[in-house]
C-alpha atoms as a PDB file:
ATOM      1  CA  UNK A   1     -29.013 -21.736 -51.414  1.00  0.00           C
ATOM      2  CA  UNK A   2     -27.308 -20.156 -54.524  1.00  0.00           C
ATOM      3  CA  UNK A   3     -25.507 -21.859 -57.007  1.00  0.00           C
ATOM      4  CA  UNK A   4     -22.093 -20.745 -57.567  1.00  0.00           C
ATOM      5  CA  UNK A   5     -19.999 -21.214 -61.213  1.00  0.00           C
ATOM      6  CA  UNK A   6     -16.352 -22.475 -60.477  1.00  0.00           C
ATOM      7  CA  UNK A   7     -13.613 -21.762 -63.038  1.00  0.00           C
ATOM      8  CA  UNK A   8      -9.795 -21.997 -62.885  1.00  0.00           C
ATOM      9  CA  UNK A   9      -8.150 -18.739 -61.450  1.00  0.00           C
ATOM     10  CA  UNK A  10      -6.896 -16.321 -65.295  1.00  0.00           C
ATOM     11  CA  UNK A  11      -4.217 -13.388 -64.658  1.00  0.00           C
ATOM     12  CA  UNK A  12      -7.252 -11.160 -65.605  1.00  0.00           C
ATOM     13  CA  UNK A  13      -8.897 -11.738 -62.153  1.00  0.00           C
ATOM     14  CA  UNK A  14      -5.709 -10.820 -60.238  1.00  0.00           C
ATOM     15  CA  UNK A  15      -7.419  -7.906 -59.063  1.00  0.00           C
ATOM     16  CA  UNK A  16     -10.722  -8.885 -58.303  1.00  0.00           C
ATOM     17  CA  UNK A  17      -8.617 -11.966 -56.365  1.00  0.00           C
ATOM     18  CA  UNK A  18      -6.750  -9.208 -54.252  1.00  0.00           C
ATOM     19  CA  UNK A  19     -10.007  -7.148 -54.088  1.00  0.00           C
ATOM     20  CA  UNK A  20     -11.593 -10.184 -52.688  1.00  0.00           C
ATOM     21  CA  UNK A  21      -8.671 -11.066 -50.324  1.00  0.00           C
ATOM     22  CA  UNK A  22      -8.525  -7.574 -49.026  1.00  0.00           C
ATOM     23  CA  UNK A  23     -12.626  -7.255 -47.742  1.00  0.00           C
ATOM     24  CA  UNK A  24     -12.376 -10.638 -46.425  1.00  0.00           C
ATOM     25  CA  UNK A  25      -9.293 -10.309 -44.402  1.00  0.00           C
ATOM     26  CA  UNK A  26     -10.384  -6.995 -42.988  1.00  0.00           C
ATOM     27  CA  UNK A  27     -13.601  -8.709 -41.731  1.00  0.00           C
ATOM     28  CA  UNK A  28     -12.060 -11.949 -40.836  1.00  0.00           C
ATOM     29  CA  UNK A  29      -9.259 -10.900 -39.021  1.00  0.00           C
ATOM     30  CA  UNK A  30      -9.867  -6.876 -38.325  1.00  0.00           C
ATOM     31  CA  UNK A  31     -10.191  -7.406 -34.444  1.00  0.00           C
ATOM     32  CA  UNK A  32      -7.219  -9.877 -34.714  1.00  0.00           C
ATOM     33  CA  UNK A  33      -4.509  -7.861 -36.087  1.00  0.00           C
ATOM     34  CA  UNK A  34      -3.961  -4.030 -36.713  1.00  0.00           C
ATOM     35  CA  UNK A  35      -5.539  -3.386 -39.954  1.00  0.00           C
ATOM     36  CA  UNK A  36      -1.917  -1.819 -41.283  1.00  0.00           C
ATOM     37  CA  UNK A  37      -0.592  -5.071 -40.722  1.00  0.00           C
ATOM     38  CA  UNK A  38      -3.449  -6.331 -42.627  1.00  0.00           C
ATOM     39  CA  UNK A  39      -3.118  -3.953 -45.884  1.00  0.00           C
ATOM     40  CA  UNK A  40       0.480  -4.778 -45.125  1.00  0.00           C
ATOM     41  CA  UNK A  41       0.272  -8.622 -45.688  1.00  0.00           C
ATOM     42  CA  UNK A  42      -2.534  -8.759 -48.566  1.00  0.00           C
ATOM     43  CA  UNK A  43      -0.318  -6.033 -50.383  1.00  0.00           C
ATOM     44  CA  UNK A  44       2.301  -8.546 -50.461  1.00  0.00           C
ATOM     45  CA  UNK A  45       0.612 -11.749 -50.740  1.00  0.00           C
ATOM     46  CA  UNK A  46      -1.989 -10.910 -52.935  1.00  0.00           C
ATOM     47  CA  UNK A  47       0.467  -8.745 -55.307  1.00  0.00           C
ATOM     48  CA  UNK A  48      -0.366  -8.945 -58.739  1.00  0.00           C
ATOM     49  CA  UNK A  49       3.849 -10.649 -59.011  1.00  0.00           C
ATOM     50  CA  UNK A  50       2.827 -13.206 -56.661  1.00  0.00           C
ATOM     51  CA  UNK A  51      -0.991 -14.001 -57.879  1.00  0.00           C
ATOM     52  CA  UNK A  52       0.383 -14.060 -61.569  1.00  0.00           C
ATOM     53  CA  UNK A  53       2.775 -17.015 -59.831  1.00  0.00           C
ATOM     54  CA  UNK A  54       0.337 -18.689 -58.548  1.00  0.00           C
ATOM     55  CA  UNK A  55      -1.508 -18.845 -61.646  1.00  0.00           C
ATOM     56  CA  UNK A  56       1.236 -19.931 -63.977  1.00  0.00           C
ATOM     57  CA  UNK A  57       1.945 -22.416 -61.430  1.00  0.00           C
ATOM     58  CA  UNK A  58      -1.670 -24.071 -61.354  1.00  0.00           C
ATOM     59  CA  UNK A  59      -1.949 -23.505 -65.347  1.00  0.00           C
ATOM     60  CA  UNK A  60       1.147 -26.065 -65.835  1.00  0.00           C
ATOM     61  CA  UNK A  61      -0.719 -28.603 -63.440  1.00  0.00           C
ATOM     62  CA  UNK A  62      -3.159 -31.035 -65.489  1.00  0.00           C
ATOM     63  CA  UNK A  63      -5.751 -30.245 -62.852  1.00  0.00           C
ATOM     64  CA  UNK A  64      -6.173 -26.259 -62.236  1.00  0.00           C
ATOM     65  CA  UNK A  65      -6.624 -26.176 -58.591  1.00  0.00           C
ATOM     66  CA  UNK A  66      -7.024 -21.984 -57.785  1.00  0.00           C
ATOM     67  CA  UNK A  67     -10.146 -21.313 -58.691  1.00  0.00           C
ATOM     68  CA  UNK A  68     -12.771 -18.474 -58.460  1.00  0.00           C
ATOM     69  CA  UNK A  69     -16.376 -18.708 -57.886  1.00  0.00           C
ATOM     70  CA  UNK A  70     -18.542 -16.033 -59.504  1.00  0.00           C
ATOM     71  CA  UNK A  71     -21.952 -14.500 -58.894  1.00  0.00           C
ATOM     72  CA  UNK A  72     -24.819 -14.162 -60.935  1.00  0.00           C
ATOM     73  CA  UNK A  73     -23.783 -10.974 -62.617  1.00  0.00           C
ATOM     74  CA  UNK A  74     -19.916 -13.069 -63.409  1.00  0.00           C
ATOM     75  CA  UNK A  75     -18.028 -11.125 -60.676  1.00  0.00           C
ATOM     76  CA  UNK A  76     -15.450 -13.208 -58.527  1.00  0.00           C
ATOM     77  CA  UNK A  77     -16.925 -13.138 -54.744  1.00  0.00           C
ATOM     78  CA  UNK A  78     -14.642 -16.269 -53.431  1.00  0.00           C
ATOM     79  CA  UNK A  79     -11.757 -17.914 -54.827  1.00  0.00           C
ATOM     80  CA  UNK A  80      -9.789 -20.769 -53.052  1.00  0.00           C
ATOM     81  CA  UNK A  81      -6.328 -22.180 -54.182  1.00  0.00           C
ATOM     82  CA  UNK A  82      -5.013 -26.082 -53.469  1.00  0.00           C
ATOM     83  CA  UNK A  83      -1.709 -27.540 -54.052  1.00  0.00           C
ATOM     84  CA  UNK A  84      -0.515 -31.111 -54.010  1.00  0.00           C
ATOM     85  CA  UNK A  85       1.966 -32.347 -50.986  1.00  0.00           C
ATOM     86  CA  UNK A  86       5.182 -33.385 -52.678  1.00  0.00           C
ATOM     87  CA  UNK A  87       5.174 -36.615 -54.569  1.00  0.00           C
ATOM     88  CA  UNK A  88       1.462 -37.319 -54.119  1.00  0.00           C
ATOM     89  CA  UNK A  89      -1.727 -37.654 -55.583  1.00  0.00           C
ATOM     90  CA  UNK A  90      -4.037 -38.070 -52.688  1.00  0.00           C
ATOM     91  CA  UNK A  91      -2.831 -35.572 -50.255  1.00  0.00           C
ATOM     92  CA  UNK A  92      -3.350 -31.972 -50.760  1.00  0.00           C
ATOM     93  CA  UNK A  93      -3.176 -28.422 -48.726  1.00  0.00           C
ATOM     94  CA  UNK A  94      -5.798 -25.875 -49.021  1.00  0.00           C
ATOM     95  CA  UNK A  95      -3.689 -22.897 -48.918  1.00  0.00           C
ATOM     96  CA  UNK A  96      -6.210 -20.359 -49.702  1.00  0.00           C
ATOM     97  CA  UNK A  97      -9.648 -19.763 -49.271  1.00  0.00           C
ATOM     98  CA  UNK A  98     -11.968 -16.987 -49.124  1.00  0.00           C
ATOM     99  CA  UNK A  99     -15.263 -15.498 -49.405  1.00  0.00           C
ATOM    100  CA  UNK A 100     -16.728 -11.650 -49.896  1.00  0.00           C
ATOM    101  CA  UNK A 101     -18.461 -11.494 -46.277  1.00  0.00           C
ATOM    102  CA  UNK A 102     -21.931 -10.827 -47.945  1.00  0.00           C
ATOM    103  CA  UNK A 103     -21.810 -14.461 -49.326  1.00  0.00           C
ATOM    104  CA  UNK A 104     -20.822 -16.107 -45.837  1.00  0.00           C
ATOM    105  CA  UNK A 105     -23.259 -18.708 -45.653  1.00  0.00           C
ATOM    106  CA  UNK A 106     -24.246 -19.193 -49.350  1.00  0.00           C
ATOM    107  CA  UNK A 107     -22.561 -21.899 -49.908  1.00  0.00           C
ATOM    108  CA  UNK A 108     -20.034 -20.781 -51.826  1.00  0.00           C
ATOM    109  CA  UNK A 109     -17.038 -22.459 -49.784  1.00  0.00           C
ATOM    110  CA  UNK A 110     -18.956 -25.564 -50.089  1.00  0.00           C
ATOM    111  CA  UNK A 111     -19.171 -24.759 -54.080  1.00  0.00           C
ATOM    112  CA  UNK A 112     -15.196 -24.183 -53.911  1.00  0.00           C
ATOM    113  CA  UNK A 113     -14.919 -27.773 -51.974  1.00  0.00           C
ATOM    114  CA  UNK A 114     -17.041 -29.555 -54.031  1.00  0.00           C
ATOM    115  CA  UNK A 115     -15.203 -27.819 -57.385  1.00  0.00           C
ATOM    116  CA  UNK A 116     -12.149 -29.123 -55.611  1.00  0.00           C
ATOM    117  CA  UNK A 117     -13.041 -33.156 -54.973  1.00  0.00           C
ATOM    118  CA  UNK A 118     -14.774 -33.349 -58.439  1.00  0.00           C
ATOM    119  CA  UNK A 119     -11.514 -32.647 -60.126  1.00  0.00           C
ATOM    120  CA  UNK A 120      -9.417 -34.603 -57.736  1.00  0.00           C
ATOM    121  CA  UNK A 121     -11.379 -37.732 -57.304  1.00  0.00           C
ATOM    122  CA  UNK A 122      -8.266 -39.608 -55.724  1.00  0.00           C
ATOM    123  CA  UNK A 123      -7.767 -36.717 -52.768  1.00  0.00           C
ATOM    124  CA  UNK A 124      -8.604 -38.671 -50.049  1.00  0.00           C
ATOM    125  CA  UNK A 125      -6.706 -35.933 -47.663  1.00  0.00           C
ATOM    126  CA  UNK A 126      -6.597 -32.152 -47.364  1.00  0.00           C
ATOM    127  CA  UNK A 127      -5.263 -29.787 -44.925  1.00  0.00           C
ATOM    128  CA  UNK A 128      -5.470 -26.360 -44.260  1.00  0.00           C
ATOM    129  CA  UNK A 129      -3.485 -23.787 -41.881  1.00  0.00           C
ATOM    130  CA  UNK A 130      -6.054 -21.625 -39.510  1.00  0.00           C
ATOM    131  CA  UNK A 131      -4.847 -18.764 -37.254  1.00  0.00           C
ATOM    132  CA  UNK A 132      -6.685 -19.872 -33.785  1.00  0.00           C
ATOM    133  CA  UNK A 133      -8.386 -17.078 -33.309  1.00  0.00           C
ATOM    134  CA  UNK A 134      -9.863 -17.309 -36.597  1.00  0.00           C
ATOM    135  CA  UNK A 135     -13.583 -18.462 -36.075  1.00  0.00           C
ATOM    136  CA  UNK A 136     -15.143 -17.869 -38.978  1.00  0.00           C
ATOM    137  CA  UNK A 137     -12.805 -19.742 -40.592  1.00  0.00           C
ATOM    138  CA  UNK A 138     -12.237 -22.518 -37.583  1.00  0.00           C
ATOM    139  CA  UNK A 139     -16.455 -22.990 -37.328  1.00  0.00           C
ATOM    140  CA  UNK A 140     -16.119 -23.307 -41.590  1.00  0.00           C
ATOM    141  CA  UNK A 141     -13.625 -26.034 -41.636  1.00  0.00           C
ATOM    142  CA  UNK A 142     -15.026 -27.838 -38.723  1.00  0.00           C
ATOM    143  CA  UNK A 143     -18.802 -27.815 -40.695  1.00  0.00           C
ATOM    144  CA  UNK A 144     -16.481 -29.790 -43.450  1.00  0.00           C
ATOM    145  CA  UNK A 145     -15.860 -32.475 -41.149  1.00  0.00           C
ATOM    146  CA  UNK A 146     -11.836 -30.942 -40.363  1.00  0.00           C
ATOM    147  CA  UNK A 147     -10.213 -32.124 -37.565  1.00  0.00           C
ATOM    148  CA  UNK A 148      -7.469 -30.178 -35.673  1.00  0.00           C
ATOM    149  CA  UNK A 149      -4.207 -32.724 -35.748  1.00  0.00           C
ATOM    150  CA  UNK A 150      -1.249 -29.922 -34.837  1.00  0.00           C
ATOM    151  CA  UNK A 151      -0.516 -26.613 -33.754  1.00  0.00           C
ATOM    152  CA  UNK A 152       2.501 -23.922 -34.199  1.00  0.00           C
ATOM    153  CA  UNK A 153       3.447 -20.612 -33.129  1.00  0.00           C
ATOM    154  CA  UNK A 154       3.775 -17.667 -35.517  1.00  0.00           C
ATOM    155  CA  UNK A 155       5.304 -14.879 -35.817  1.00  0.00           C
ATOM    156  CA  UNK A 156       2.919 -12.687 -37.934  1.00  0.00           C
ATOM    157  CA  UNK A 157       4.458  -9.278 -39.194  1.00  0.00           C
ATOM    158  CA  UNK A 158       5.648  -8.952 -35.472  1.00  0.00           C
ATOM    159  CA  UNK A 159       2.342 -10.416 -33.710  1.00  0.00           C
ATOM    160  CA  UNK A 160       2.442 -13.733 -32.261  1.00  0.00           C
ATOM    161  CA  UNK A 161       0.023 -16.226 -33.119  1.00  0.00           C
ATOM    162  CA  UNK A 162      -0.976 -19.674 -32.938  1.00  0.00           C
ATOM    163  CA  UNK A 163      -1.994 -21.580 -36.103  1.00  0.00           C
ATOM    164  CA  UNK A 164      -4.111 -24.500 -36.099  1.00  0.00           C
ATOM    165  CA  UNK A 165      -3.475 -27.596 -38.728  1.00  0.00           C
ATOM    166  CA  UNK A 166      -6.766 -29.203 -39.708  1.00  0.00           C
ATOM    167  CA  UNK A 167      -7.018 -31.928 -41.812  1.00  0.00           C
ATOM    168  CA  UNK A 168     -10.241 -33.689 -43.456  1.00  0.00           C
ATOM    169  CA  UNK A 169      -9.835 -37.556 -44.301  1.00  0.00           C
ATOM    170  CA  UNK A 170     -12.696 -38.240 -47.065  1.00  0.00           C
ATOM    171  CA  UNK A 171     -13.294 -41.070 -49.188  1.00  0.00           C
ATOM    172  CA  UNK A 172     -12.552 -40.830 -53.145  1.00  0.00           C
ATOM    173  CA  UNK A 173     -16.136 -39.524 -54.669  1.00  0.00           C
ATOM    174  CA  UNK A 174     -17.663 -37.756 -51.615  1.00  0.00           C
ATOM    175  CA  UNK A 175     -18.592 -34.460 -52.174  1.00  0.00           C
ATOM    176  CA  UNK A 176     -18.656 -31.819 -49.104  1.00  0.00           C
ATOM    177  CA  UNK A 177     -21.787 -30.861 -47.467  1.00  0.00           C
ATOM    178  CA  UNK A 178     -22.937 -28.612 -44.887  1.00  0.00           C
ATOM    179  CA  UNK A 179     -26.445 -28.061 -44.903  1.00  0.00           C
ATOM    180  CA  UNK A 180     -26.350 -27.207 -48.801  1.00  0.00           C
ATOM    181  CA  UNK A 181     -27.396 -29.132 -51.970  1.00  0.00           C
ATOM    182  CA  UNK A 182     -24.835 -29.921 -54.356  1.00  0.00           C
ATOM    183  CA  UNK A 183     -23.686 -27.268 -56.615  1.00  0.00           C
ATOM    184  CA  UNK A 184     -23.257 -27.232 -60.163  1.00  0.00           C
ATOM    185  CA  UNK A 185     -19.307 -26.216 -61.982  1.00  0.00           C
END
């Protein structure tokens, strides 16, 4: 198991971020959708306009919830990014997460997790949006103890698609685990 450093997201990782994005939606979902629609949707979610957003965003919050996990040589190889529901403290969304595919398995999303409930010791509920055909990201969330509670139809840059709604219920202090030991921030 490798231990991962977590930091808050800075606008000078905006590209590694999108770099990041990019190789992990290509593997993730490159037999799911064309990979023009792809390059399509990372160009525009993952734009340096919207990541610099984001950022600003999670600086004004007093706890920085988009965060980046680094390797041993400092380069960003995951980065995940949570936001509070409106008007409360316990109840959160997961809105991104993702990993280089070399690290799947490290424990890096684990890292991210645990990053996540150290900071926000009173989130005692998170969801996250999955496209269904997702598994790599449906067998991650599930290995967190997610449950599925919903489902929707999409309409995905033209391609229909069903996405999932899981949502983990965890008591204040407990850390994730999946097989790993606890990392250090």
């Amino acid at each position: 198991m490798k231990i991962y450093p977590i930091r808050p997201a800075e606008h000078s990782d905006i590209d590694s971020i999108a770099s990041v994005a990019l190789e992990s939606w290509k593997y993730t979902y490159g037999s799911i959708y064309p990979e023009d629609v792809i390059h399509q949707f990372v160009a525009r979610a993952y734009s340096a306009e919207n990541l610099t957003g984001s950022i600003d965003r999670d600086s004004a919050r007093s706890k920085r919830l988009f965060c980046v996990a680094l390797d041993t040589d400092g380069q960003i190889v995951a980065f995940s990014h949570t936001v509070p529901e409106p008007n409360s403290d316990t109840s959160f969304e997961l809105v991104r997460i993702y990993a280089l595919p070399r690290t799947h398995g490290t424990g890096v999303g684990t890292a991210l997790l645990n990053y996540l409930f150290e900071n926000v010791p009173s989130l005692t509920q998170l969801t996250a949006w999955v496209e269904q055909d997702n598994t790599i990201g449906r067998r991650f969330y599930e290995r967190h103890g997610f449950k599925v509670i919903d489902e929707k139809e999409d309409d995905f840059f033209g391609h229909k698609t069903v996405l999932l709604k899981y949502r983990l219920q965890r008591n204040p202090g407990e850390l994730a685990t999946a097989g790993f030991a606890r990392p250090s921030a």
